[in-house]
PDB file of N, CA and C in Angstrom:
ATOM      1  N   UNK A   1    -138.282 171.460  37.830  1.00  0.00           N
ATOM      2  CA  UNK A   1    -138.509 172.515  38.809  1.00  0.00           C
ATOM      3  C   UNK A   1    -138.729 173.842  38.089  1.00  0.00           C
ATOM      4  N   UNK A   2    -139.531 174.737  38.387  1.00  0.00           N
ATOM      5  CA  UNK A   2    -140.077 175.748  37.836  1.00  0.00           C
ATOM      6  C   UNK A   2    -138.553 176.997  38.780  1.00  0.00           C
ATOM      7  N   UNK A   3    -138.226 178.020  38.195  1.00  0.00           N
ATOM      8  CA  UNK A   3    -137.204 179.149  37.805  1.00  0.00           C
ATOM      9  C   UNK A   3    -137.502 179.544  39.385  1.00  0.00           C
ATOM     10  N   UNK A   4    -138.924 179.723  39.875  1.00  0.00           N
ATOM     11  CA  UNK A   4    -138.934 180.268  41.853  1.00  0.00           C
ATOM     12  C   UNK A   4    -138.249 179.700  42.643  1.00  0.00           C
ATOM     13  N   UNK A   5    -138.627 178.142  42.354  1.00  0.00           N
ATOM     14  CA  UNK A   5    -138.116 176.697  43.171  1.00  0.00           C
ATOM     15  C   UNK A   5    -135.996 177.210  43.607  1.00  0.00           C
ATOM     16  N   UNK A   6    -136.165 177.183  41.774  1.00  0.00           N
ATOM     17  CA  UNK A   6    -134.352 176.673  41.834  1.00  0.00           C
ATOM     18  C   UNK A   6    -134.133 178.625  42.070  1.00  0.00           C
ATOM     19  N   UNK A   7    -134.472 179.692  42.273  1.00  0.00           N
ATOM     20  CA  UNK A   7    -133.980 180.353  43.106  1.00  0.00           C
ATOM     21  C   UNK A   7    -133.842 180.556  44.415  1.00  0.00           C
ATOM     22  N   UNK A   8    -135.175 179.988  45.155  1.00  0.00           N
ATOM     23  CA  UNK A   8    -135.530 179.675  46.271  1.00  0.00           C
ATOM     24  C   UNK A   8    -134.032 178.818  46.781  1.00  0.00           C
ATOM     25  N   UNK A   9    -133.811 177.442  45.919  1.00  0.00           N
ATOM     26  CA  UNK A   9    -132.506 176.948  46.460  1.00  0.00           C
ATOM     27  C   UNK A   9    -131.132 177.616  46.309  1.00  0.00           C
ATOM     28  N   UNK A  10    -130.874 178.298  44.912  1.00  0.00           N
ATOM     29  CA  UNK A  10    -130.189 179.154  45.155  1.00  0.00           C
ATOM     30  C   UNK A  10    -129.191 179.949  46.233  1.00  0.00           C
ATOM     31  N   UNK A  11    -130.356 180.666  47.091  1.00  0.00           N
ATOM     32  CA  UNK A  11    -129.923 181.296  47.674  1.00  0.00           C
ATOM     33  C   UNK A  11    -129.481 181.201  49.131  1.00  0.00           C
ATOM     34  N   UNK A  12    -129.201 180.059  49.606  1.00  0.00           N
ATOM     35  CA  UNK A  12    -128.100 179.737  50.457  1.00  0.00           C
ATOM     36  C   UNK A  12    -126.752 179.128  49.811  1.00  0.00           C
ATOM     37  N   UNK A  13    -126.934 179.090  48.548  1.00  0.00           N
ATOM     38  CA  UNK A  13    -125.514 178.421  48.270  1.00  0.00           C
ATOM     39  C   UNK A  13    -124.491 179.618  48.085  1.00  0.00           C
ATOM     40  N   UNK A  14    -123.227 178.775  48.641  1.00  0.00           N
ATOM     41  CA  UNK A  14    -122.163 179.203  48.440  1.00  0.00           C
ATOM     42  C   UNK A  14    -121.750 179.332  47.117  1.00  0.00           C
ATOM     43  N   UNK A  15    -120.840 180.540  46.776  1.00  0.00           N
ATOM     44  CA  UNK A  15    -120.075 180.602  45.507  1.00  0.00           C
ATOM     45  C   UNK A  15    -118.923 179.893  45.065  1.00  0.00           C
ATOM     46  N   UNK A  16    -118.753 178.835  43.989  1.00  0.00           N
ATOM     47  CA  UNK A  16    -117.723 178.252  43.821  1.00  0.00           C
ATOM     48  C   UNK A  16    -117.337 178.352  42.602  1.00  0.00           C
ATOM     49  N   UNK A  17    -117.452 179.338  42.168  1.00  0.00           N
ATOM     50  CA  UNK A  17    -116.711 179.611  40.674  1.00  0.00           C
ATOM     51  C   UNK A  17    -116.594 181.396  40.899  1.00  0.00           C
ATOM     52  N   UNK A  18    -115.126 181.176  40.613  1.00  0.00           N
ATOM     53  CA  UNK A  18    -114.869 183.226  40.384  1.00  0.00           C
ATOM     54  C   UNK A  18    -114.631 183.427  39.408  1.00  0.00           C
ATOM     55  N   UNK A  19    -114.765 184.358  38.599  1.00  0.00           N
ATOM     56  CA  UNK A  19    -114.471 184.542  36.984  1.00  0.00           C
ATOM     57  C   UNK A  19    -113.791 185.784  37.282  1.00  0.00           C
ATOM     58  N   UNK A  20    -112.358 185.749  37.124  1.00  0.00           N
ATOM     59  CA  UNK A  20    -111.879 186.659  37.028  1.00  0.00           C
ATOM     60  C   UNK A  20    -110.575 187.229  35.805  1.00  0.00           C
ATOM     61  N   UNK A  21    -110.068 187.896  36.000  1.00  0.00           N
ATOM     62  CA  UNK A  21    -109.227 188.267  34.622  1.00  0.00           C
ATOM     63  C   UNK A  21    -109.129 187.993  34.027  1.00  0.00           C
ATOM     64  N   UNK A  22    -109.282 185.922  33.978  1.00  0.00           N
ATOM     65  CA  UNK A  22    -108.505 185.629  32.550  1.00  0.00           C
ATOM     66  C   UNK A  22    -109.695 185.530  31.655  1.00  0.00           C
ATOM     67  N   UNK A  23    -110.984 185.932  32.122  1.00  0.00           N
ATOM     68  CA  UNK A  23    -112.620 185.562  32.083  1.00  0.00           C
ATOM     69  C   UNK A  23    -113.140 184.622  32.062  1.00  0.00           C
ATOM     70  N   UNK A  24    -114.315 184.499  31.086  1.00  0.00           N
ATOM     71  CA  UNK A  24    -115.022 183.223  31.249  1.00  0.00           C
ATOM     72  C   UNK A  24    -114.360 181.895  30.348  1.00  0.00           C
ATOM     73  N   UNK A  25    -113.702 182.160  29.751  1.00  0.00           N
ATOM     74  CA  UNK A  25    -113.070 180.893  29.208  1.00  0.00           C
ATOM     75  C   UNK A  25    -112.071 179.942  30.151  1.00  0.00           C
ATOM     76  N   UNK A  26    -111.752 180.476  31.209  1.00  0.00           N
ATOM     77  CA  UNK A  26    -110.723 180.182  31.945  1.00  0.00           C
ATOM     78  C   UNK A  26    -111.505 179.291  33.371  1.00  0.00           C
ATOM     79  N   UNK A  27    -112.976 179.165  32.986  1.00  0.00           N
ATOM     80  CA  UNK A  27    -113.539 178.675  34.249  1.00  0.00           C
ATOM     81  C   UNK A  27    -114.929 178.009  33.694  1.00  0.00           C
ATOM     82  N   UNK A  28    -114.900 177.775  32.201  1.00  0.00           N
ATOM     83  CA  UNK A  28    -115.533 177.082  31.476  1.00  0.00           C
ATOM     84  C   UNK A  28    -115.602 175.611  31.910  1.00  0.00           C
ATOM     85  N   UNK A  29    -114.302 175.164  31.654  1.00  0.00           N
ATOM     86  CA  UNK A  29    -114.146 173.635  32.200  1.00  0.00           C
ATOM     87  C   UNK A  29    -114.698 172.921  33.572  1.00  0.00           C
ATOM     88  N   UNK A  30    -114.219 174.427  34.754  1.00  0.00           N
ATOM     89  CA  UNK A  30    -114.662 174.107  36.366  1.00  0.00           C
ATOM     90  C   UNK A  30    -115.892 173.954  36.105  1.00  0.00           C
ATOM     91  N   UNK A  31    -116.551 175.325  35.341  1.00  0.00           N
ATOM     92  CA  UNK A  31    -118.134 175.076  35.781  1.00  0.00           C
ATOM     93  C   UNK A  31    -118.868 174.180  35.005  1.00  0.00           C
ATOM     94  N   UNK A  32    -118.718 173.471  34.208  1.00  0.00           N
ATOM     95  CA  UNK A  32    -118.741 172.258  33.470  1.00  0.00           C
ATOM     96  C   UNK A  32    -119.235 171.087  34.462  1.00  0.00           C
ATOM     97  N   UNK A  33    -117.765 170.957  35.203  1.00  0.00           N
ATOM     98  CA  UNK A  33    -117.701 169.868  36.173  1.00  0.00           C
ATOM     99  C   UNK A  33    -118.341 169.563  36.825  1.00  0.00           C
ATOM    100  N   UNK A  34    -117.947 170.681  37.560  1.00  0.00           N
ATOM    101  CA  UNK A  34    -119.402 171.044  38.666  1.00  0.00           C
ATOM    102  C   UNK A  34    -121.039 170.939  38.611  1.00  0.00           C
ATOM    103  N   UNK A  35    -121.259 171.173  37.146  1.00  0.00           N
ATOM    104  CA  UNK A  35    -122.861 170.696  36.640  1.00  0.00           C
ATOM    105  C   UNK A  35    -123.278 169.931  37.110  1.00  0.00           C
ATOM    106  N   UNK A  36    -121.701 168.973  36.473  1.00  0.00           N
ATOM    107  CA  UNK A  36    -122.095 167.055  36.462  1.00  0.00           C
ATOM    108  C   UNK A  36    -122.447 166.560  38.007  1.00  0.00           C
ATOM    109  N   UNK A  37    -121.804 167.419  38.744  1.00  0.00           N
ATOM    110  CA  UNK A  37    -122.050 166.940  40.538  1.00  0.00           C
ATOM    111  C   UNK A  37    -122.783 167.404  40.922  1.00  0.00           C
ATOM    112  N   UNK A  38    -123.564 168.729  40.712  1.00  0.00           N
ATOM    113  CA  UNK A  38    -124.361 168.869  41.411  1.00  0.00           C
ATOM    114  C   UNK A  38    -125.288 169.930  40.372  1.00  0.00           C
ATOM    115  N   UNK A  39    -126.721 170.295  40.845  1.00  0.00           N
ATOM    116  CA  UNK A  39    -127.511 170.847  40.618  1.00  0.00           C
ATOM    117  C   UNK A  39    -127.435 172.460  39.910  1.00  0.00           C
ATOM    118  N   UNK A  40    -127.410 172.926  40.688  1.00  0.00           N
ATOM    119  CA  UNK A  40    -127.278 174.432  41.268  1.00  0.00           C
ATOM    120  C   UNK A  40    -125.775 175.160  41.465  1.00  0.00           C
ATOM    121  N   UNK A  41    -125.373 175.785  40.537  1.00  0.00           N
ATOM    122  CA  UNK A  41    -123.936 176.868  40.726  1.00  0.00           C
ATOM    123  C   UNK A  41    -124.332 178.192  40.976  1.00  0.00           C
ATOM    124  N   UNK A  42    -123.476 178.712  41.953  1.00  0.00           N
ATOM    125  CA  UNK A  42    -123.504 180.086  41.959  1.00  0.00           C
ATOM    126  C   UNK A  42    -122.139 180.654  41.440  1.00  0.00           C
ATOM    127  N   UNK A  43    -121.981 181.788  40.736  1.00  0.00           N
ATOM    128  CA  UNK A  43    -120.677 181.774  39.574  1.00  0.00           C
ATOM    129  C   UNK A  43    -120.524 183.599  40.378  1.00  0.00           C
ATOM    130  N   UNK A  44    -119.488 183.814  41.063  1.00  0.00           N
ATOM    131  CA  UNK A  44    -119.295 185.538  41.373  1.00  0.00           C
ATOM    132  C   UNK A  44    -118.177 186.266  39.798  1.00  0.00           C
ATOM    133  N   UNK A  45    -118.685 187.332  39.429  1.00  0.00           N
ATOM    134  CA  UNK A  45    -117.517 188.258  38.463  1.00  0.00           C
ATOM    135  C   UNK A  45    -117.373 189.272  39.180  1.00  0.00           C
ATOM    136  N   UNK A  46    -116.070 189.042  39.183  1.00  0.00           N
ATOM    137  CA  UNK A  46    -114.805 190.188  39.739  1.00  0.00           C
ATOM    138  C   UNK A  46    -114.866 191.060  39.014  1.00  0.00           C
ATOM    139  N   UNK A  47    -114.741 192.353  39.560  1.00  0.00           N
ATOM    140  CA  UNK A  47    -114.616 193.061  38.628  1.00  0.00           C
ATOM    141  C   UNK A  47    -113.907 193.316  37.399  1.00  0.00           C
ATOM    142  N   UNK A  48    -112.338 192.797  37.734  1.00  0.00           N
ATOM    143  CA  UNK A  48    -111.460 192.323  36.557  1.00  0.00           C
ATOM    144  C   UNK A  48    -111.746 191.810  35.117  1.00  0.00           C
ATOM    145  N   UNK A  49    -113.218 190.824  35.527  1.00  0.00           N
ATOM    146  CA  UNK A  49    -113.455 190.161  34.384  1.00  0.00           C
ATOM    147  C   UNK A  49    -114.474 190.763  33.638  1.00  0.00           C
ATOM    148  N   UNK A  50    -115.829 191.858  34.509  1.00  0.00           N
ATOM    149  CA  UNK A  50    -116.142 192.356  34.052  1.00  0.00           C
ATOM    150  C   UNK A  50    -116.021 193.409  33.078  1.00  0.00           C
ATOM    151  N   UNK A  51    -114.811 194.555  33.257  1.00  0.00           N
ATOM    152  CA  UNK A  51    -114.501 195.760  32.696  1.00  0.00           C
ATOM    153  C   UNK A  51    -115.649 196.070  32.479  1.00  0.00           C
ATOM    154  N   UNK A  52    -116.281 196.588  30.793  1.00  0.00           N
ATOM    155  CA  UNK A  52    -117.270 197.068  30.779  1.00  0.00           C
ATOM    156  C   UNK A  52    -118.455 196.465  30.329  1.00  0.00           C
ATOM    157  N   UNK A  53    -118.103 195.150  30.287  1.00  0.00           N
ATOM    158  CA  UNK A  53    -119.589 193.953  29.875  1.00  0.00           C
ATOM    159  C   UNK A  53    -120.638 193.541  31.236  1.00  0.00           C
ATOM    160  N   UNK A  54    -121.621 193.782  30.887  1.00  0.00           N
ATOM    161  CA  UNK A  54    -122.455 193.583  31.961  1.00  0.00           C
ATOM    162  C   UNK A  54    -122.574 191.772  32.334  1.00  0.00           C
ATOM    163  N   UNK A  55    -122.985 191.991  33.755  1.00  0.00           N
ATOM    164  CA  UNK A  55    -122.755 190.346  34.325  1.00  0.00           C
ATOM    165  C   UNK A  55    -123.768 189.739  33.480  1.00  0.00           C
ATOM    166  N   UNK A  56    -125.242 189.919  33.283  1.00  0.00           N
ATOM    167  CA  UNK A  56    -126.313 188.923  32.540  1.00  0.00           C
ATOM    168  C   UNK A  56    -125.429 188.542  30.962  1.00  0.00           C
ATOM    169  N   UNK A  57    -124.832 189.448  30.295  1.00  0.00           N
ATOM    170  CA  UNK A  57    -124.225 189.131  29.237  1.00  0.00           C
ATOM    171  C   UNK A  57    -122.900 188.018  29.740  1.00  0.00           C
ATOM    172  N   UNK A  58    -121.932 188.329  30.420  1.00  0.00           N
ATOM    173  CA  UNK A  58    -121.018 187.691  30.895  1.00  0.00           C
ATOM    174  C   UNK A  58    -121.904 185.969  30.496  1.00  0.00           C
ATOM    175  N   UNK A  59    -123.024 185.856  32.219  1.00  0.00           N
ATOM    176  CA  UNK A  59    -123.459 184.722  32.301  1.00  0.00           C
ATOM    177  C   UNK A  59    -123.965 183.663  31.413  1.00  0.00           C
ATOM    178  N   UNK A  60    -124.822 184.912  30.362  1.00  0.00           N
ATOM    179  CA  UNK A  60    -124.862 184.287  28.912  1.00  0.00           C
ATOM    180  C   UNK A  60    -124.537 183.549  27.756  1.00  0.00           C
ATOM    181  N   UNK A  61    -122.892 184.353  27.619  1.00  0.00           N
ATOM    182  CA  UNK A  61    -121.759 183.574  27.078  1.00  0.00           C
ATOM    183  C   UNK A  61    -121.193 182.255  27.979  1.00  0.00           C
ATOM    184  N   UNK A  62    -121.412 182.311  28.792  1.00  0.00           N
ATOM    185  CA  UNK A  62    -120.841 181.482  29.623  1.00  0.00           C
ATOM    186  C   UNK A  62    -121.356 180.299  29.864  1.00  0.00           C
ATOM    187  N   UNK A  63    -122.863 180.348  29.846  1.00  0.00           N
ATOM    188  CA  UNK A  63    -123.509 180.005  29.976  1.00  0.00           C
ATOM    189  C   UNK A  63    -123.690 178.533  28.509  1.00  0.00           C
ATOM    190  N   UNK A  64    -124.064 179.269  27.388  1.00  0.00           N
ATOM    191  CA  UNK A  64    -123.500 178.978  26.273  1.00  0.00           C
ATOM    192  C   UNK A  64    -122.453 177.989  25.709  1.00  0.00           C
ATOM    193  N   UNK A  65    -121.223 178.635  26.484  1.00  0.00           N
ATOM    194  CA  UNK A  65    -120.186 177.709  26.833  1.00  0.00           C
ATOM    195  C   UNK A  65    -120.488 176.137  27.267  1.00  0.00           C
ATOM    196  N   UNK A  66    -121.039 176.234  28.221  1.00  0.00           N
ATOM    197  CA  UNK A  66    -120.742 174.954  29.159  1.00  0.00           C
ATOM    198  C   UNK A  66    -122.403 174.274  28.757  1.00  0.00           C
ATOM    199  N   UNK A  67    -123.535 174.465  27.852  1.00  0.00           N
ATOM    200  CA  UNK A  67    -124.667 174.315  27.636  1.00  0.00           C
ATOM    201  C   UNK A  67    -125.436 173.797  28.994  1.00  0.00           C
ATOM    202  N   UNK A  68    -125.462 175.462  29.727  1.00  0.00           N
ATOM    203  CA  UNK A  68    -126.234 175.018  31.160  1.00  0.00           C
ATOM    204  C   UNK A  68    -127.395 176.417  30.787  1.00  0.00           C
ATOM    205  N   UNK A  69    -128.315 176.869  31.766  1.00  0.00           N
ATOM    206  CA  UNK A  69    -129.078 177.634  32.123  1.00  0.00           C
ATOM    207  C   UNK A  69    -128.630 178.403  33.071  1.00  0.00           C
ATOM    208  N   UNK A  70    -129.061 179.990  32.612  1.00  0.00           N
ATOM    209  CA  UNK A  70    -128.945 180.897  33.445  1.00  0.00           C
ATOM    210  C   UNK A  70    -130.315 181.140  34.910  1.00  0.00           C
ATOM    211  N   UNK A  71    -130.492 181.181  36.260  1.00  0.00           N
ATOM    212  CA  UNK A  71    -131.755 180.397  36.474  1.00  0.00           C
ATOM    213  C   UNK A  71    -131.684 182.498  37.197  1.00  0.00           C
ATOM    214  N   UNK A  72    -130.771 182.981  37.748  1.00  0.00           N
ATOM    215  CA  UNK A  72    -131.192 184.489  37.953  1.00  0.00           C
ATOM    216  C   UNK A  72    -129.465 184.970  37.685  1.00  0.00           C
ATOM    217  N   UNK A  73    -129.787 186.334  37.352  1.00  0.00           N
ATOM    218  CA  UNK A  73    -128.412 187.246  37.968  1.00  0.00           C
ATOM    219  C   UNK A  73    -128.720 188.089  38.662  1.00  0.00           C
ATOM    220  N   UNK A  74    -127.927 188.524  39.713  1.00  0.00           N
ATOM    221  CA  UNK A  74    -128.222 189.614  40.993  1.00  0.00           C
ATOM    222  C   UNK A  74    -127.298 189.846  41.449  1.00  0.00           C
ATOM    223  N   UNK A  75    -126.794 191.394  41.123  1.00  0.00           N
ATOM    224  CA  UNK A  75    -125.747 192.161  41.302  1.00  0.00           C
ATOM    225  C   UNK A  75    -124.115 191.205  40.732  1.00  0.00           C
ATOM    226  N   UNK A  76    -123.100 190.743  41.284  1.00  0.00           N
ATOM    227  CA  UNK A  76    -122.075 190.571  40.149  1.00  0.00           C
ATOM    228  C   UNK A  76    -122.507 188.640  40.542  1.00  0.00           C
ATOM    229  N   UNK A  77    -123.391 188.408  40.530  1.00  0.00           N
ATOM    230  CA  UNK A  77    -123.230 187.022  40.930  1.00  0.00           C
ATOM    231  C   UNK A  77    -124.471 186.437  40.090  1.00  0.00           C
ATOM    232  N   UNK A  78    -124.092 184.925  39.162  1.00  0.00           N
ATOM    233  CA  UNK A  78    -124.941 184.593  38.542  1.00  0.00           C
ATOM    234  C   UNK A  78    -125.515 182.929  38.950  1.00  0.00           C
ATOM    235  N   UNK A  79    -126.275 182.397  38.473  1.00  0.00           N
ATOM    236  CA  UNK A  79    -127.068 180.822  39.378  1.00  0.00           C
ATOM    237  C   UNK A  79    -127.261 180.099  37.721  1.00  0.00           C
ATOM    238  N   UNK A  80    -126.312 179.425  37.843  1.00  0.00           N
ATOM    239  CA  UNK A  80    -126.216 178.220  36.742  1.00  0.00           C
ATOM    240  C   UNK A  80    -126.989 177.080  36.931  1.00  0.00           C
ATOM    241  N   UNK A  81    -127.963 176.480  36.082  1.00  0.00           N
ATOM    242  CA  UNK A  81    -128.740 175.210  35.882  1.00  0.00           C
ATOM    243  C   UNK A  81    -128.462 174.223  34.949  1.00  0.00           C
TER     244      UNK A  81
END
């Protein structure tokens, strides 16, 4: 699927990963899991986890982490592939 498609689906999904205080290491494993079941994650950062790192960087590392794709970020919320 071409990057329009999987935003197009995107954007009715619900958020099921919060990254908050303890950051992204602490929700590495969930969003892992979650890959394996399904398609498409939407990942929200709290502000907590942000402080002063921007979310595309956040999603990046995170991203990294769990060897998925970043597919958009928009405002504190990112779409894992």
């Amino acid at each position: 699927m071409d990057r329009q498609q999987l935003r197009k689906e995107a954007h009715d999904l619900s958020v099921t990963v919060w990254v908050g205080k303890s950051g992204i290491d602490a929700v590495a494993d969930e969003l892992a899991d979650q890959l394996d079941d399904r398609k498409l994650i939407k990942v929200k950062f709290l502000r907590s986890a942000r402080g002063t790192d921007d979310v595309a960087e956040l999603a990046d590392e995170l991203a990294e982490q769990v060897n998925a794709a970043v597919v958009e970020t928009r405002g504190n919320t990112a779409v894992f592939v």
